[in-house]
Protein backbone atom coordinates (compact mmCIF):
# COMPACT_ATOMS: atom_id res chain seq x y z
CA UNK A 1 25.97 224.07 41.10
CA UNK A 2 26.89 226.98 39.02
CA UNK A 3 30.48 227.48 38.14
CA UNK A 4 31.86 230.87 40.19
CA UNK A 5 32.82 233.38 37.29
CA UNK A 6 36.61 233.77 36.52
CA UNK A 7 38.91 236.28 38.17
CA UNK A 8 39.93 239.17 36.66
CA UNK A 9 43.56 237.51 36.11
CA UNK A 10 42.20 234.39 35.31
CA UNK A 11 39.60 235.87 32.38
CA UNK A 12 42.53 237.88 31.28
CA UNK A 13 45.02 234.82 31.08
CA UNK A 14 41.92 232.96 28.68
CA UNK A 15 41.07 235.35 26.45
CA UNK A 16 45.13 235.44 25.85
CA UNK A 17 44.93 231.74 25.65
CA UNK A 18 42.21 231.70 22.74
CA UNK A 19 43.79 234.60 21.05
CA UNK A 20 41.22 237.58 21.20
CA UNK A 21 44.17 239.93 22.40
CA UNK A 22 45.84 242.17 19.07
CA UNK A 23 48.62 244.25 19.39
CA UNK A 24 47.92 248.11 18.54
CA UNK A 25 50.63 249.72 17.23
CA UNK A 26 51.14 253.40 17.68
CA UNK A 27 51.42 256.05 14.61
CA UNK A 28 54.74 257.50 13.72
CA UNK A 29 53.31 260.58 15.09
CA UNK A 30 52.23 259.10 18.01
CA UNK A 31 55.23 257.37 18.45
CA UNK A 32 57.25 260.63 17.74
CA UNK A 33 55.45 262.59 20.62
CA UNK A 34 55.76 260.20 23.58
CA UNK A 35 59.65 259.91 22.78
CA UNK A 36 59.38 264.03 23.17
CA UNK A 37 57.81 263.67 26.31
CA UNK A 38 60.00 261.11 27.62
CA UNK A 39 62.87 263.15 26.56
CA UNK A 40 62.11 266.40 27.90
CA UNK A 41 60.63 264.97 31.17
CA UNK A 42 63.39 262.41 31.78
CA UNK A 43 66.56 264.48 30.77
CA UNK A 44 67.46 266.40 34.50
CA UNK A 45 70.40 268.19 32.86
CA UNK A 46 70.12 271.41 35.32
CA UNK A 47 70.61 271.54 39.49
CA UNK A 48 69.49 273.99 41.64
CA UNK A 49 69.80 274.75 44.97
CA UNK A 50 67.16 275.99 47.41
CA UNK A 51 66.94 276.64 51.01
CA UNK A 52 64.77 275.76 53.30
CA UNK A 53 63.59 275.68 56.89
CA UNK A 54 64.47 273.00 58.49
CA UNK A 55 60.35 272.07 59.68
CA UNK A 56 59.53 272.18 55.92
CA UNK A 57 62.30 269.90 54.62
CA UNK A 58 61.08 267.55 57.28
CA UNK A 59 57.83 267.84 56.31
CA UNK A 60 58.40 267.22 53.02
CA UNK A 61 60.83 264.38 53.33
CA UNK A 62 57.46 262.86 55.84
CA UNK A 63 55.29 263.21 53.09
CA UNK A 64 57.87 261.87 50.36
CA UNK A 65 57.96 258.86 52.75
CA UNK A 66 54.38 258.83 52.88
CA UNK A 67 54.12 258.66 49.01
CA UNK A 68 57.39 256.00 48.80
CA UNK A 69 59.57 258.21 46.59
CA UNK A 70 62.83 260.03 47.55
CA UNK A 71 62.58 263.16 49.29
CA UNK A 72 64.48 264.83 46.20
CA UNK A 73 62.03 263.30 43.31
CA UNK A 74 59.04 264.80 45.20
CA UNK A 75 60.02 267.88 44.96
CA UNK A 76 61.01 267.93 41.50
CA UNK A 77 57.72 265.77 41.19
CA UNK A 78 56.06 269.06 42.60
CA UNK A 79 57.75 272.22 40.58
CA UNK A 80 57.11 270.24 37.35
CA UNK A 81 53.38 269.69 37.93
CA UNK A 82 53.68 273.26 39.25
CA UNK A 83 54.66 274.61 35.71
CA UNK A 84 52.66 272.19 33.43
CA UNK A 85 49.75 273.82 35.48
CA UNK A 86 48.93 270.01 36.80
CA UNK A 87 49.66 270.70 40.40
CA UNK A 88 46.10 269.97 42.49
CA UNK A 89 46.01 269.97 46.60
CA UNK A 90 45.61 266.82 48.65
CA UNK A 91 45.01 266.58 51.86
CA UNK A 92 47.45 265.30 53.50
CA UNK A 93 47.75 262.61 56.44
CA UNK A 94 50.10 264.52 58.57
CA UNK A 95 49.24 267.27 60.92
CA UNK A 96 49.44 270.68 59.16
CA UNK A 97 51.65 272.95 61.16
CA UNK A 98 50.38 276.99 61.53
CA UNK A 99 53.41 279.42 60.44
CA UNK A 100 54.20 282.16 62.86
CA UNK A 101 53.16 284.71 59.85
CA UNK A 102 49.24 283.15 59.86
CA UNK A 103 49.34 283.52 63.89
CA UNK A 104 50.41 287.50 63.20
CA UNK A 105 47.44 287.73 60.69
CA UNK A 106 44.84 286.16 62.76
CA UNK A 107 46.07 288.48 65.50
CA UNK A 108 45.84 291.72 63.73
């Protein structure tokens, strides 16, 4: 019978075992970048505060809930994809709710 090939864990755990795992160090400069990042993405040393209708914060504390962060992170999460230019659209689960300004639109 032919032996059923090891799981990903498993063929992980052997090649550990017989040593064909090496550590890669980073470069100084390397190194020096992703503590720049880290800093200047970690560091929240501003606050601001917005207002918003009450539908939207609900919405958006639904679809923080959906996502398993705090309603607060996702929206910082948001503004700085928004200005790194990272921020795509996703669909999202939740029933999309038409604004009274798209009704007046359509109507005109």
């Amino acid at each position: 019978m032919k032996k059923p090939k090891p799981s990903y864990e498993e063929q992980i755990s052997e090649d550990y075992d017989k040593g064909r795992f090496t550590s890669v160090a980073p470069s100084t400069a390397e190194l020096k970048r992703f503590k720049e990042a880290a800093r200047a993405t970690f560091i929240k040393d501003r606050r601001v505060n917005v207002r918003l209708s009450s539908p939207d914060l609900m919405d958006i504390q639904a679809r923080a809930a959906e996502e398993g962060v705090p309603y607060q992170t996702l929206i910082a999460s948001v503004l700085h994809k928004f200005v790194t230019g990272r921020l795509t659209e996703k669909a999202s689960r939740l029933t999309t709710r038409a604004s009274g300004r798209a009704k007046r639109r359509r109507a005109a």
